[in-house]
N, C-alpha and C. Protein backbone atom coordinates (compact mmCIF):
# COMPACT_ATOMS: atom_id res chain seq x y z
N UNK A 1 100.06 -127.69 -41.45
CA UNK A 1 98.70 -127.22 -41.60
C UNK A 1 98.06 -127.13 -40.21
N UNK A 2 97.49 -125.79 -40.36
CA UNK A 2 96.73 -125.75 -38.99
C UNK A 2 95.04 -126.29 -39.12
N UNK A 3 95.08 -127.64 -38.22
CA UNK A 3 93.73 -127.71 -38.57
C UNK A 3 92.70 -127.42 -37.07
N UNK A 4 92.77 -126.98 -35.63
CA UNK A 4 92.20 -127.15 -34.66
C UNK A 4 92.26 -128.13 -33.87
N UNK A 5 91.10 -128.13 -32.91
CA UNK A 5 91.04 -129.42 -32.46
C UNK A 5 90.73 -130.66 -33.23
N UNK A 6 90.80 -131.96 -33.16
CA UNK A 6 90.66 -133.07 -33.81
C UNK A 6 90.65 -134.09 -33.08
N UNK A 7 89.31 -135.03 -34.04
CA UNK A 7 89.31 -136.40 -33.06
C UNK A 7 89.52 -137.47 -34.58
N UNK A 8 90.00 -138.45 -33.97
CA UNK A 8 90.28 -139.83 -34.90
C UNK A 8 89.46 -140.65 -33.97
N UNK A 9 87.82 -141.84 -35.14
CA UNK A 9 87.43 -142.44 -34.00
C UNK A 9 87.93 -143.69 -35.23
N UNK A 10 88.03 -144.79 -34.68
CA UNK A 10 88.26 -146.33 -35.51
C UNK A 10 87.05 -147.05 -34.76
N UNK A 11 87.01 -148.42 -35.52
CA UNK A 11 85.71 -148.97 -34.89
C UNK A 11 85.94 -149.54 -32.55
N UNK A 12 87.60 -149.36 -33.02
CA UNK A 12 87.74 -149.98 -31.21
C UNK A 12 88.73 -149.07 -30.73
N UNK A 13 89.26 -147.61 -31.15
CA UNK A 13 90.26 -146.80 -31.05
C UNK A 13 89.37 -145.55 -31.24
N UNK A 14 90.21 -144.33 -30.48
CA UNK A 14 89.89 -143.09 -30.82
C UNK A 14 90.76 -142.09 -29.76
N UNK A 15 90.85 -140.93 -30.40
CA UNK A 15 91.98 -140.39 -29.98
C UNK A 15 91.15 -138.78 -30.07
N UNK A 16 91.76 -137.56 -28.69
CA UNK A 16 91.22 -136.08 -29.38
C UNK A 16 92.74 -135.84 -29.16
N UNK A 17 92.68 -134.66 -29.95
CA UNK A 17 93.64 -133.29 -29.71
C UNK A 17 93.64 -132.40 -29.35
N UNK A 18 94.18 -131.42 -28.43
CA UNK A 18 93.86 -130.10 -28.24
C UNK A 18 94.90 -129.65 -29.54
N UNK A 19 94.83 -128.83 -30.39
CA UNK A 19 95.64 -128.13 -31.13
C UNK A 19 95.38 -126.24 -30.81
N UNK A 20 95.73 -126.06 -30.30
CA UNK A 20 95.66 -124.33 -29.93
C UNK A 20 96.82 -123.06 -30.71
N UNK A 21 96.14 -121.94 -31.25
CA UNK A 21 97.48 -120.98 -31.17
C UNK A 21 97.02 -119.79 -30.25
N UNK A 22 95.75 -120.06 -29.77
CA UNK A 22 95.52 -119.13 -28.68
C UNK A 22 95.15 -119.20 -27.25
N UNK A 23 95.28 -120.71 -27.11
CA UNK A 23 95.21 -121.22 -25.66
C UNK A 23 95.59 -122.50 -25.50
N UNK A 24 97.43 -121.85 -25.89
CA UNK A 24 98.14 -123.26 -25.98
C UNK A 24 98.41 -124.16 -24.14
N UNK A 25 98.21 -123.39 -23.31
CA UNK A 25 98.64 -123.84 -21.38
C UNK A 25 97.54 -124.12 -21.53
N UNK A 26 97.21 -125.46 -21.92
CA UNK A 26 95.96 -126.69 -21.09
C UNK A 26 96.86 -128.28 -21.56
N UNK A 27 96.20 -128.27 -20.48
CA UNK A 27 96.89 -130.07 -20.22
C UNK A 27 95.39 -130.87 -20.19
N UNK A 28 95.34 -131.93 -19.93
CA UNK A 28 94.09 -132.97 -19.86
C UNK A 28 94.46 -133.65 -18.50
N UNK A 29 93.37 -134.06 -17.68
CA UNK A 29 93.62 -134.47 -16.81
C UNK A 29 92.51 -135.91 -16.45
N UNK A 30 92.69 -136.83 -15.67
CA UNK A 30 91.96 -137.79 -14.92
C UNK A 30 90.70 -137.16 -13.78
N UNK A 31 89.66 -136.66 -13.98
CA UNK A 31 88.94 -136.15 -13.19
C UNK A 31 87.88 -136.82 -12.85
N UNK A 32 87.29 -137.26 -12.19
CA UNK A 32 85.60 -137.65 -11.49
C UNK A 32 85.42 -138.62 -13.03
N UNK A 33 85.68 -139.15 -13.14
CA UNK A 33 85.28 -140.37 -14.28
C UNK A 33 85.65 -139.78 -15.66
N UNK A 34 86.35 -138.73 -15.53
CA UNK A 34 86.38 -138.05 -17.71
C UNK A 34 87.93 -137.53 -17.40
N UNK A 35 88.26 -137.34 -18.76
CA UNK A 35 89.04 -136.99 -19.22
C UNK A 35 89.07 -135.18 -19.19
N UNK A 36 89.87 -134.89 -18.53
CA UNK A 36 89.26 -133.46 -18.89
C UNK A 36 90.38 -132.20 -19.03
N UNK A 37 89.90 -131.12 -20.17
CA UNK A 37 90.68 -130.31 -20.78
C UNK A 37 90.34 -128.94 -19.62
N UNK A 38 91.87 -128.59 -19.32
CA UNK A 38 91.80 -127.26 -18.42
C UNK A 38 93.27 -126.69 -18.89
N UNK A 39 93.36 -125.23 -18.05
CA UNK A 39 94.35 -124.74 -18.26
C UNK A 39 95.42 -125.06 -17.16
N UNK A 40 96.73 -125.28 -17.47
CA UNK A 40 98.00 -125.03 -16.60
C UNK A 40 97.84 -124.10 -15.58
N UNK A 41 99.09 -125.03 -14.46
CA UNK A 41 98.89 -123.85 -14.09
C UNK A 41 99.36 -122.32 -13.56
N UNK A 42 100.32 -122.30 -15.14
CA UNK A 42 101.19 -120.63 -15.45
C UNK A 42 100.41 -120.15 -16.55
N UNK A 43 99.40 -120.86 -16.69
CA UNK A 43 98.53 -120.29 -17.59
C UNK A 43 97.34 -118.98 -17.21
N UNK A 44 97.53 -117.83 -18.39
CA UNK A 44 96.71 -116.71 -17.61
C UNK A 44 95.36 -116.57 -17.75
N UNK A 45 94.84 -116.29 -16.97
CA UNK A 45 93.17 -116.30 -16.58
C UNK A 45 92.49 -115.95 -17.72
N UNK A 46 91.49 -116.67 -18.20
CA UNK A 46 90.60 -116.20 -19.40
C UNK A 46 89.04 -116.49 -18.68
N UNK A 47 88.30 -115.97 -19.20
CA UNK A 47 87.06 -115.79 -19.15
C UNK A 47 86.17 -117.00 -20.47
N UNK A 48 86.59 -117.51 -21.25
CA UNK A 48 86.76 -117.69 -22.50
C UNK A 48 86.06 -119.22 -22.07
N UNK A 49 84.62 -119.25 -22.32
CA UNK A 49 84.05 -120.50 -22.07
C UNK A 49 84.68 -121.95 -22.84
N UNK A 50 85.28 -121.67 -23.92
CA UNK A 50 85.74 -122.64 -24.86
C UNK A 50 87.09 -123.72 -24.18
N UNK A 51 87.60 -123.40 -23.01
CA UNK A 51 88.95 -123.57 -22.68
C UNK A 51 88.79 -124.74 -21.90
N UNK A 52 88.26 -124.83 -21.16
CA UNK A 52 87.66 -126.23 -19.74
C UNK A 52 87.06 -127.06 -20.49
N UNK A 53 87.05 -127.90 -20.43
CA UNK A 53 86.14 -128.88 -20.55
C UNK A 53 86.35 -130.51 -20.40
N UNK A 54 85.24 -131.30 -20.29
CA UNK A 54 85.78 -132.81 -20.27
C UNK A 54 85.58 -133.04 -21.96
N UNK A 55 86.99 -133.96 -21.70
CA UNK A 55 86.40 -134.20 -23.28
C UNK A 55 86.49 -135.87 -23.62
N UNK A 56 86.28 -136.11 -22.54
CA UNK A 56 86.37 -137.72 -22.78
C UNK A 56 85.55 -138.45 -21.51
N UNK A 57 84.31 -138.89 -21.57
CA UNK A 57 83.93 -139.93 -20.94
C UNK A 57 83.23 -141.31 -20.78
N UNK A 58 83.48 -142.15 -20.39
CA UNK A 58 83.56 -143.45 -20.22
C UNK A 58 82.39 -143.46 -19.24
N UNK A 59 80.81 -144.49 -19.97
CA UNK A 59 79.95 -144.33 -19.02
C UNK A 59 79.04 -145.56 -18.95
N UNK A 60 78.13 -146.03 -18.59
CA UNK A 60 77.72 -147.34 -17.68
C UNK A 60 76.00 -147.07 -18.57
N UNK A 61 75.84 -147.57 -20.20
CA UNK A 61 74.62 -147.68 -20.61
C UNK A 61 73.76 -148.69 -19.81
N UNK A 62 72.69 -148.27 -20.11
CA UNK A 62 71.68 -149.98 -19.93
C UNK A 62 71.91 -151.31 -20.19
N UNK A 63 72.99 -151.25 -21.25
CA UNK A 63 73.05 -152.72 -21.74
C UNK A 63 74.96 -153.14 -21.68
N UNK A 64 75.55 -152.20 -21.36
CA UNK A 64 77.09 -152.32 -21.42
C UNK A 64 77.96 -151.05 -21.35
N UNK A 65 78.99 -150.71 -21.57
CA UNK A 65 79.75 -149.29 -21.95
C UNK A 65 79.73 -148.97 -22.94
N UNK A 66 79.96 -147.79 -23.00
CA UNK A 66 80.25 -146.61 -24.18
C UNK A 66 81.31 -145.56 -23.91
N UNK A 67 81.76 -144.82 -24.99
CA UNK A 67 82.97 -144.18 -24.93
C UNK A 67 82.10 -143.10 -25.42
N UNK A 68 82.27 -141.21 -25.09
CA UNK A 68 81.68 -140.62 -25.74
C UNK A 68 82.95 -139.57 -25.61
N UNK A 69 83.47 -138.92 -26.78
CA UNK A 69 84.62 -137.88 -26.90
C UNK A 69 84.46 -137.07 -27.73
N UNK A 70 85.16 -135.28 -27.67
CA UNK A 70 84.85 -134.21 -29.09
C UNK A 70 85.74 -133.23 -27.56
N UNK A 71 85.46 -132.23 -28.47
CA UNK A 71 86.13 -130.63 -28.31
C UNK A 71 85.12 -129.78 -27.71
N UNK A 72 84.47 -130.40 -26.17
CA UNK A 72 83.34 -128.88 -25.47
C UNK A 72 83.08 -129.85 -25.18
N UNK A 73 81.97 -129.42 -24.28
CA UNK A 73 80.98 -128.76 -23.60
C UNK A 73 79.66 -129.92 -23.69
N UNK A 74 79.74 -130.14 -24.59
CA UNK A 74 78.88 -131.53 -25.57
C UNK A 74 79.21 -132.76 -24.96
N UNK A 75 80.28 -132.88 -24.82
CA UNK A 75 80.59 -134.34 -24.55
C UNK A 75 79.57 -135.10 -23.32
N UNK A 76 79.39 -133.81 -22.79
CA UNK A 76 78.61 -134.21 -21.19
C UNK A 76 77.66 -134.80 -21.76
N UNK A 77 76.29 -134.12 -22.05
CA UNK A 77 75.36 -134.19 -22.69
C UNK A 77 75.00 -135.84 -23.56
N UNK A 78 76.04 -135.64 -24.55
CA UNK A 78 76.66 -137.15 -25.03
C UNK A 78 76.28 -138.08 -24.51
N UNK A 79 77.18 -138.02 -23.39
CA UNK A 79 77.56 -139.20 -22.61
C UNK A 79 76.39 -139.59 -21.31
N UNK A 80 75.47 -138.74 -20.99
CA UNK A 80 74.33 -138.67 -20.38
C UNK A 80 73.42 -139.23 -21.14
N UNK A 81 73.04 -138.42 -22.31
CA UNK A 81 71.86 -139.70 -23.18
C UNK A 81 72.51 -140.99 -23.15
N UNK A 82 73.85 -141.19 -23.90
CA UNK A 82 74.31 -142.42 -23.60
C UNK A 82 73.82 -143.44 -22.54
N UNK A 83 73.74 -143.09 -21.33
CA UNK A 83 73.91 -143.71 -19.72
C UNK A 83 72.25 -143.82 -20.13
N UNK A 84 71.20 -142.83 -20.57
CA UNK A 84 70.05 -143.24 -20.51
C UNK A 84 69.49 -144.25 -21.26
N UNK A 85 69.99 -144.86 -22.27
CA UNK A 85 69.66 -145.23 -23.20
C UNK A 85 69.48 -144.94 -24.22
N UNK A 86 69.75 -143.75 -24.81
CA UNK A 86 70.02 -143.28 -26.42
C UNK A 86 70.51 -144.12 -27.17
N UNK A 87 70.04 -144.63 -28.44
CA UNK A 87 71.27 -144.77 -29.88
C UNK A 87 72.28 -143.67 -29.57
N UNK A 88 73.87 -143.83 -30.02
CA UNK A 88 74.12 -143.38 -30.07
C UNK A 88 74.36 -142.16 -31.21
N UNK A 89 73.66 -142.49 -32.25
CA UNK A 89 73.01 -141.54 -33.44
C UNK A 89 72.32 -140.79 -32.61
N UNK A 90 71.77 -141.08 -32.01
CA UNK A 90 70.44 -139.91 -30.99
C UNK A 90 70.89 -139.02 -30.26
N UNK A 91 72.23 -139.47 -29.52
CA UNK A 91 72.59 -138.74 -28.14
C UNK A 91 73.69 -137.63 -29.42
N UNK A 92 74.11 -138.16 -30.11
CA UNK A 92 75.32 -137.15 -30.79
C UNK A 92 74.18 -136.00 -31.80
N UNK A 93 72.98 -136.49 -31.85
CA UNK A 93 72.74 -135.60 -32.65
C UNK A 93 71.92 -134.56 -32.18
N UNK A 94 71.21 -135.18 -31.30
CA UNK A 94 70.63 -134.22 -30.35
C UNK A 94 71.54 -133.20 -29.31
N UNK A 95 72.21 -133.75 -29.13
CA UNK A 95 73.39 -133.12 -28.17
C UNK A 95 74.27 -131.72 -28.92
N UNK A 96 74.49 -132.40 -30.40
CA UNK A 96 75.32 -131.13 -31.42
C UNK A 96 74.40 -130.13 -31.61
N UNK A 97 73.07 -130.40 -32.19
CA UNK A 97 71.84 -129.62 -32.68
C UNK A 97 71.51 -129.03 -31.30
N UNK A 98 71.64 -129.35 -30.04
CA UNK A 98 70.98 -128.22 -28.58
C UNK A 98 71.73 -127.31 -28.25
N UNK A 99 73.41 -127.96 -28.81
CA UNK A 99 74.53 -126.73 -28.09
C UNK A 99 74.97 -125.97 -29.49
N UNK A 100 75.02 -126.13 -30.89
CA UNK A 100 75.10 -126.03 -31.92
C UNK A 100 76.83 -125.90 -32.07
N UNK A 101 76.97 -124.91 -33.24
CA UNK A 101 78.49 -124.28 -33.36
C UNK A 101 78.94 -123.75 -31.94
N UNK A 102 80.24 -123.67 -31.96
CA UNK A 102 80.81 -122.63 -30.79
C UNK A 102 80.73 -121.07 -31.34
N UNK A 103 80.00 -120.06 -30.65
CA UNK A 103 80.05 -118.36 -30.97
C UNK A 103 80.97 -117.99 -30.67
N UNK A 104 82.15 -118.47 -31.39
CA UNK A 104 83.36 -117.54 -31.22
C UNK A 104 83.20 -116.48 -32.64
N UNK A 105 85.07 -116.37 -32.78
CA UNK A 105 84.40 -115.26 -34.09
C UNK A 105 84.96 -116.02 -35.23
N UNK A 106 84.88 -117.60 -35.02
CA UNK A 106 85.22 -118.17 -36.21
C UNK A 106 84.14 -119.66 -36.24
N UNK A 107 83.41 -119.46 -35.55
CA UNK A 107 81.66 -120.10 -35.84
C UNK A 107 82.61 -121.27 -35.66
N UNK A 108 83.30 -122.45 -34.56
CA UNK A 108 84.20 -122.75 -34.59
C UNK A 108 82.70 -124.25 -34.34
N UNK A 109 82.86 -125.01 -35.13
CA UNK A 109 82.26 -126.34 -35.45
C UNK A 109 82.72 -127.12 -33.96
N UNK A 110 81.41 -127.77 -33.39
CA UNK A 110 81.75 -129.20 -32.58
C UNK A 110 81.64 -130.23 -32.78
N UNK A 111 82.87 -131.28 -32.57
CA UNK A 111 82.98 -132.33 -32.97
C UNK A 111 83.24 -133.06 -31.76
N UNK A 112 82.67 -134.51 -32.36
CA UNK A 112 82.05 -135.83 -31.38
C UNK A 112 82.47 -137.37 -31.94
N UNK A 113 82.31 -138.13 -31.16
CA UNK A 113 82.47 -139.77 -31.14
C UNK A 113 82.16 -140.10 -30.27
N UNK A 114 81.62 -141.44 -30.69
CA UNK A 114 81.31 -142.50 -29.40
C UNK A 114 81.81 -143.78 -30.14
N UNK A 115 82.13 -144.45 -29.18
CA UNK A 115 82.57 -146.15 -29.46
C UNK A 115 81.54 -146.89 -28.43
N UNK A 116 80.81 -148.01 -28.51
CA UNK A 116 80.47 -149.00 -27.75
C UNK A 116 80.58 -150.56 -27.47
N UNK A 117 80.24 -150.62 -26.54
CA UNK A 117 81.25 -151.93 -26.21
C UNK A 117 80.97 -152.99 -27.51
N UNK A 118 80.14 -152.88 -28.34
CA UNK A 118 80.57 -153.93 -29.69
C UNK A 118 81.35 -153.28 -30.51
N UNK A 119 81.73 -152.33 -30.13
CA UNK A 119 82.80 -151.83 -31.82
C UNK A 119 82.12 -150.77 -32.57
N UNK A 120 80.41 -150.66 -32.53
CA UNK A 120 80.04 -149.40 -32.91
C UNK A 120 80.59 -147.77 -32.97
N UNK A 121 81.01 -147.60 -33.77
CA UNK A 121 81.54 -146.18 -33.20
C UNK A 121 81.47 -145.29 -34.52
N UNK A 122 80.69 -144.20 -33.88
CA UNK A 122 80.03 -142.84 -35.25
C UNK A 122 80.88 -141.62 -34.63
N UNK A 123 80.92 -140.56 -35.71
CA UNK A 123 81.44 -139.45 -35.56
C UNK A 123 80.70 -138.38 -35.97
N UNK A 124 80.67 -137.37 -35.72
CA UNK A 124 79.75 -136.21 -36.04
C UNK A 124 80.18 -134.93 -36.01
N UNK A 125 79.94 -133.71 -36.40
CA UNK A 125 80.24 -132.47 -36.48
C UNK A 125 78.84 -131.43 -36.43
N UNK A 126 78.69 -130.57 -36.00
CA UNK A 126 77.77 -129.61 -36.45
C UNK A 126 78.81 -128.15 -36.27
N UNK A 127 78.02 -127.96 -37.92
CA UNK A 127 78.84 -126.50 -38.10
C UNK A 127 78.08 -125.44 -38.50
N UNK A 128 78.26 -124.14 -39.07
CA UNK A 128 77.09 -123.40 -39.09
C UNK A 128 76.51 -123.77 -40.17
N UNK A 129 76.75 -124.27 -40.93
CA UNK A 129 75.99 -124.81 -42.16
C UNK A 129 75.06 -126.44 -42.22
N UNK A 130 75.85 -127.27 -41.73
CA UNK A 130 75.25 -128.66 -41.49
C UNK A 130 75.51 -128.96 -40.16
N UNK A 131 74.64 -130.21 -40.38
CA UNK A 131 74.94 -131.47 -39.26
C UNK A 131 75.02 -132.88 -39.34
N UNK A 132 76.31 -133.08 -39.48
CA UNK A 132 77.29 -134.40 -40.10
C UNK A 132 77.34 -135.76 -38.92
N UNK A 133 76.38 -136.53 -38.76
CA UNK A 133 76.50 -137.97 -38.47
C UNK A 133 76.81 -139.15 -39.30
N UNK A 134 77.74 -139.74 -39.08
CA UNK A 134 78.12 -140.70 -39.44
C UNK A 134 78.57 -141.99 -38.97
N UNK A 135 78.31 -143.58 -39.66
CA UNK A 135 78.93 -144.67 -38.87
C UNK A 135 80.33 -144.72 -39.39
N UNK A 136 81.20 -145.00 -38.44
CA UNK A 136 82.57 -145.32 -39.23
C UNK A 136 82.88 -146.56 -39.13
N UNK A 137 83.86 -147.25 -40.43
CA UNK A 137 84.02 -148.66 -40.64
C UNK A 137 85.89 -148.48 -40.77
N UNK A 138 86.08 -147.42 -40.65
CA UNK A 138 87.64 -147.50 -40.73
C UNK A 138 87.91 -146.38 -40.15
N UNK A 139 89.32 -145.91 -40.01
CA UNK A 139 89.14 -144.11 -38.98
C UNK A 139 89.57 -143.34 -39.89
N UNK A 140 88.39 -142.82 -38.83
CA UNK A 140 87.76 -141.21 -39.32
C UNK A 140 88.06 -139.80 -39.02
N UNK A 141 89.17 -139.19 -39.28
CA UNK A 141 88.94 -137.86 -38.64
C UNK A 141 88.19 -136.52 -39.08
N UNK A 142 87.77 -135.89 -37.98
CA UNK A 142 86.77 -134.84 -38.52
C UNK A 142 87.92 -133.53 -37.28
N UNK A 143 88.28 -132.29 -37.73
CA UNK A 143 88.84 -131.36 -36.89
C UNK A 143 88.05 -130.12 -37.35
N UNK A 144 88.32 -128.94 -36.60
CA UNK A 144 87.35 -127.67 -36.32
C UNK A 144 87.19 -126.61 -37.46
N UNK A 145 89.10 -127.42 -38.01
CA UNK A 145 88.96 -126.21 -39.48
C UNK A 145 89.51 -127.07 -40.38
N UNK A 146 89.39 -126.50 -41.50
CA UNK A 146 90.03 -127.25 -42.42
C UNK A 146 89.94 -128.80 -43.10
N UNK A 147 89.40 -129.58 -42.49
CA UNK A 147 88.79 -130.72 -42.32
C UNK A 147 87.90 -131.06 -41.65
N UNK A 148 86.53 -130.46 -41.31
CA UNK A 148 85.15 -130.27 -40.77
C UNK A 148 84.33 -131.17 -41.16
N UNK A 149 84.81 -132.05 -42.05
CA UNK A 149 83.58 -133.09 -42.54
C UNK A 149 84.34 -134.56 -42.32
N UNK A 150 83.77 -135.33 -42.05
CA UNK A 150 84.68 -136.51 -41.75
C UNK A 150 85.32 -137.10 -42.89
N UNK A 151 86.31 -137.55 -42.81
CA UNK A 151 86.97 -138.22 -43.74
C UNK A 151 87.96 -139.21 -43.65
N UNK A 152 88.29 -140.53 -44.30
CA UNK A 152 88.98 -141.64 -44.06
C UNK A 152 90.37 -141.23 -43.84
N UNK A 153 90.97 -141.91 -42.42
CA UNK A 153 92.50 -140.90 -42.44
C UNK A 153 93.05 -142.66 -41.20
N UNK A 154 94.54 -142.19 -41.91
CA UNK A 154 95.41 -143.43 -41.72
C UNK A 154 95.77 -142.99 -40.16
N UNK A 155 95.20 -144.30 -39.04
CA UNK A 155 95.51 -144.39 -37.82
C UNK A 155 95.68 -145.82 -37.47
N UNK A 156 96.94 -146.07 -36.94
CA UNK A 156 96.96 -147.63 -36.46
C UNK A 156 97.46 -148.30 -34.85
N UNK A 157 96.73 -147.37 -34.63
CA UNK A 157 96.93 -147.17 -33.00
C UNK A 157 96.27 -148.47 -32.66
N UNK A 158 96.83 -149.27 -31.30
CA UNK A 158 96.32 -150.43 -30.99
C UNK A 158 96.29 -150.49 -29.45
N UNK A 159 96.13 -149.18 -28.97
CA UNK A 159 95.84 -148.97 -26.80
C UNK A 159 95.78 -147.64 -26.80
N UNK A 160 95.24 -147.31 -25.85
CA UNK A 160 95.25 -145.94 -25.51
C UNK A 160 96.03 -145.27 -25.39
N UNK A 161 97.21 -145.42 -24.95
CA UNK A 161 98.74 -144.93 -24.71
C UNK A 161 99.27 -144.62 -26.18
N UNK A 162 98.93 -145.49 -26.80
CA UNK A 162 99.77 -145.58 -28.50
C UNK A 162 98.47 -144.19 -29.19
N UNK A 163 97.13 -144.57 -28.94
CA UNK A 163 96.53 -143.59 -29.89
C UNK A 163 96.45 -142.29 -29.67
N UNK A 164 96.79 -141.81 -28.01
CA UNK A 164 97.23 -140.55 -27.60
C UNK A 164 98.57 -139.85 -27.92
N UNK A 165 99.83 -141.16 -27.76
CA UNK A 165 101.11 -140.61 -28.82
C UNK A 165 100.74 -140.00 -30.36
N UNK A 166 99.92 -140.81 -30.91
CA UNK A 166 100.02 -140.84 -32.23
C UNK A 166 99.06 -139.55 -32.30
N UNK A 167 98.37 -139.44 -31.60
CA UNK A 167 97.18 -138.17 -32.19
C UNK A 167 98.33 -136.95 -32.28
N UNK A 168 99.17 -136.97 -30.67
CA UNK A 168 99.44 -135.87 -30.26
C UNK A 168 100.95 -135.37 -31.30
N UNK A 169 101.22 -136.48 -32.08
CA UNK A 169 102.68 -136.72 -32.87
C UNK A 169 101.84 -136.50 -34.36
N UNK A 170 100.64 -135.56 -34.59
CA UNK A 170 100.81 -135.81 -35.92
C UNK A 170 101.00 -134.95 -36.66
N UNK A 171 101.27 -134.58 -37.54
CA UNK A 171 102.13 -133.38 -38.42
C UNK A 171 101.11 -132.53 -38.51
N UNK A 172 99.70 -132.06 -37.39
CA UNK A 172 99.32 -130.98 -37.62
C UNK A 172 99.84 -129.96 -36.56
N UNK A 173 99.30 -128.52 -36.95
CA UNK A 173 100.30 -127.55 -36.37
C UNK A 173 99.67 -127.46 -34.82
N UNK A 174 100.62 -126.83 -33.77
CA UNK A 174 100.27 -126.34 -32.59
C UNK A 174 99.61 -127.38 -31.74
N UNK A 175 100.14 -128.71 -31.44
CA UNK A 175 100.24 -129.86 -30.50
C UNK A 175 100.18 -129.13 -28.70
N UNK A 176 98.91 -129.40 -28.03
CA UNK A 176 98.82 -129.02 -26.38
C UNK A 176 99.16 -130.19 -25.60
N UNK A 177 97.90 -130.98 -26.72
CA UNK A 177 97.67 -132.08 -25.81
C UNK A 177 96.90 -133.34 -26.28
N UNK A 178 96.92 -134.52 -25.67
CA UNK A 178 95.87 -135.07 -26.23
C UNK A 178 95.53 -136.60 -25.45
N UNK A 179 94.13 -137.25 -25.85
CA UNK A 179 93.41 -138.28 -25.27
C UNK A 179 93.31 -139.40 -25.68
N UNK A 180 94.12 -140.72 -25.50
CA UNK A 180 93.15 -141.70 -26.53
C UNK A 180 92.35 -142.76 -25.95
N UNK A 181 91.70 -143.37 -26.33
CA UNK A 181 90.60 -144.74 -25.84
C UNK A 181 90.79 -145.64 -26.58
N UNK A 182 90.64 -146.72 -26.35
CA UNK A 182 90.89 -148.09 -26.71
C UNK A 182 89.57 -149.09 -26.45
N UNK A 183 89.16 -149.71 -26.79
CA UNK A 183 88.32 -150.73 -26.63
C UNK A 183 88.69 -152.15 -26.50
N UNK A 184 88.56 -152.68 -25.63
CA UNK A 184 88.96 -154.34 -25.29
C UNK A 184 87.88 -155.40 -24.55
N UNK A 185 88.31 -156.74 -24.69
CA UNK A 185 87.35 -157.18 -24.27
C UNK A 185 87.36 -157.15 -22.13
N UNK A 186 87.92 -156.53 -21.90
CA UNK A 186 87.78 -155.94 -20.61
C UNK A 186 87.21 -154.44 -20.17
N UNK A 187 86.92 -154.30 -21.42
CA UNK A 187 86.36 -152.38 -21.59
C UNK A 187 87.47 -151.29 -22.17
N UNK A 188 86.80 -150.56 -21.79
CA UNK A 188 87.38 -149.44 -22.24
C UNK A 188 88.98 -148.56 -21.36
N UNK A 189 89.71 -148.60 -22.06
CA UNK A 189 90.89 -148.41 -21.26
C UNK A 189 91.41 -146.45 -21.87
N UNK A 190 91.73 -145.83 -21.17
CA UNK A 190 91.87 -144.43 -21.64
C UNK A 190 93.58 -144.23 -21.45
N UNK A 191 93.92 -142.57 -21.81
CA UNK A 191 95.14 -142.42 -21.39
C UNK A 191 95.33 -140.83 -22.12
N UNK A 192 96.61 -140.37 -21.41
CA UNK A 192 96.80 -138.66 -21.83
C UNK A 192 98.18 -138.57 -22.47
N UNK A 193 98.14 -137.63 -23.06
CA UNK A 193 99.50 -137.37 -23.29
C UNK A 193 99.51 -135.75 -23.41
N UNK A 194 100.62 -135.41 -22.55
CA UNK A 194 100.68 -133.57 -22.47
C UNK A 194 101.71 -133.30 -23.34
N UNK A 195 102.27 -133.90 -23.36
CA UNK A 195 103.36 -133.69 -24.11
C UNK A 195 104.79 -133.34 -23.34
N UNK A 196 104.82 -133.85 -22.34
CA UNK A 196 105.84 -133.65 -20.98
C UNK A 196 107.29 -134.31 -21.75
């Protein structure tokens, strides 16, 4: 099944995917503090705002860390209210509702998570129809098609290394790439997997 991009958040785990069949040459990389989605580089030039992006960053609230991750453009945004002091109900919802759907030609839904350093961690979607916040108490995945609304899904990832295997190993179609985060009592620990 082709479902898009996809994130799995758990209350101390969370993992994205790139899943592509039309801009499968992007890898994720370690950049300026995020995680971030770009193209290879035998990959051919697009114009195509949807393709770059960070999609994972790790940031320094008022009161401790937070993890903020999804598919665009958003994540920044995210992770900025975050650093200011937002709930993180606030920063994901305000952040989905300013940048909305992606205008491609399949109204392609953005999806989000944050984890904080107690274990808090919500997931969200806005698509052209709603706008889906939620707390999660077990993991959750929400992806771009096909499964757009969050829903309870079996992940037992226990480090970042393991929840980036496992995202990037899972029986949905067209695997690029992928991110996971971990939560510990030393913080937040990240990791990639390209699929090398």
């Amino acid at each position: 099944m082709y479902v898009g991009r996809f994130l799995v958040v758990g209350p101390d785990v969370g993992a994205y995917r790139v899943s592509s069949r039309s801009f499968p040459n992007r890898q994720i990389s370690a950049r300026d503090g995020a995680l971030t989605v770009g193209p290879t580089e035998d990959a051919p030039e697009t114009d195509n705002p949807y393709v770059a992006y960070n999609c994972l960053r790790v940031v320094e609230t008022p009161t401790d860390e937070a993890v903020a991750f999804g598919n665009g453009s958003h994540v920044d945004p995210i992770a900025e209210k975050l650093e200011s002091g937002y709930p993180a109900r606030d920063a994901l919802a305000v952040s989905l509702l300013a940048l909305d759907y992606e205008k491609d030609d399949y109204d392609t839904p953005r999806i989000a998570a944050t984890i904080d350093a107690d274990g808090e961690a919500l997931i969200g979607t806005v698509r052209r129809d709603a706008l889906l916040i939620e707390t999660v108490e077990e993991p959750t995945l929400v992806a771009t098609y096909e499964k757009n609304s969050p829903e309870a899904f079996e992940f037992a990832a226990s480090g970042a290394d393991e929840a980036a295997s496992e995202a990037y190993g899972l029986e949905f179609d067209h695997a690029v790439c992928a991110a996971g985060v971990f939560r510990s009592d030393d913080g937040f620990e990240t990791a990639v997997e390209n699929g090398d």
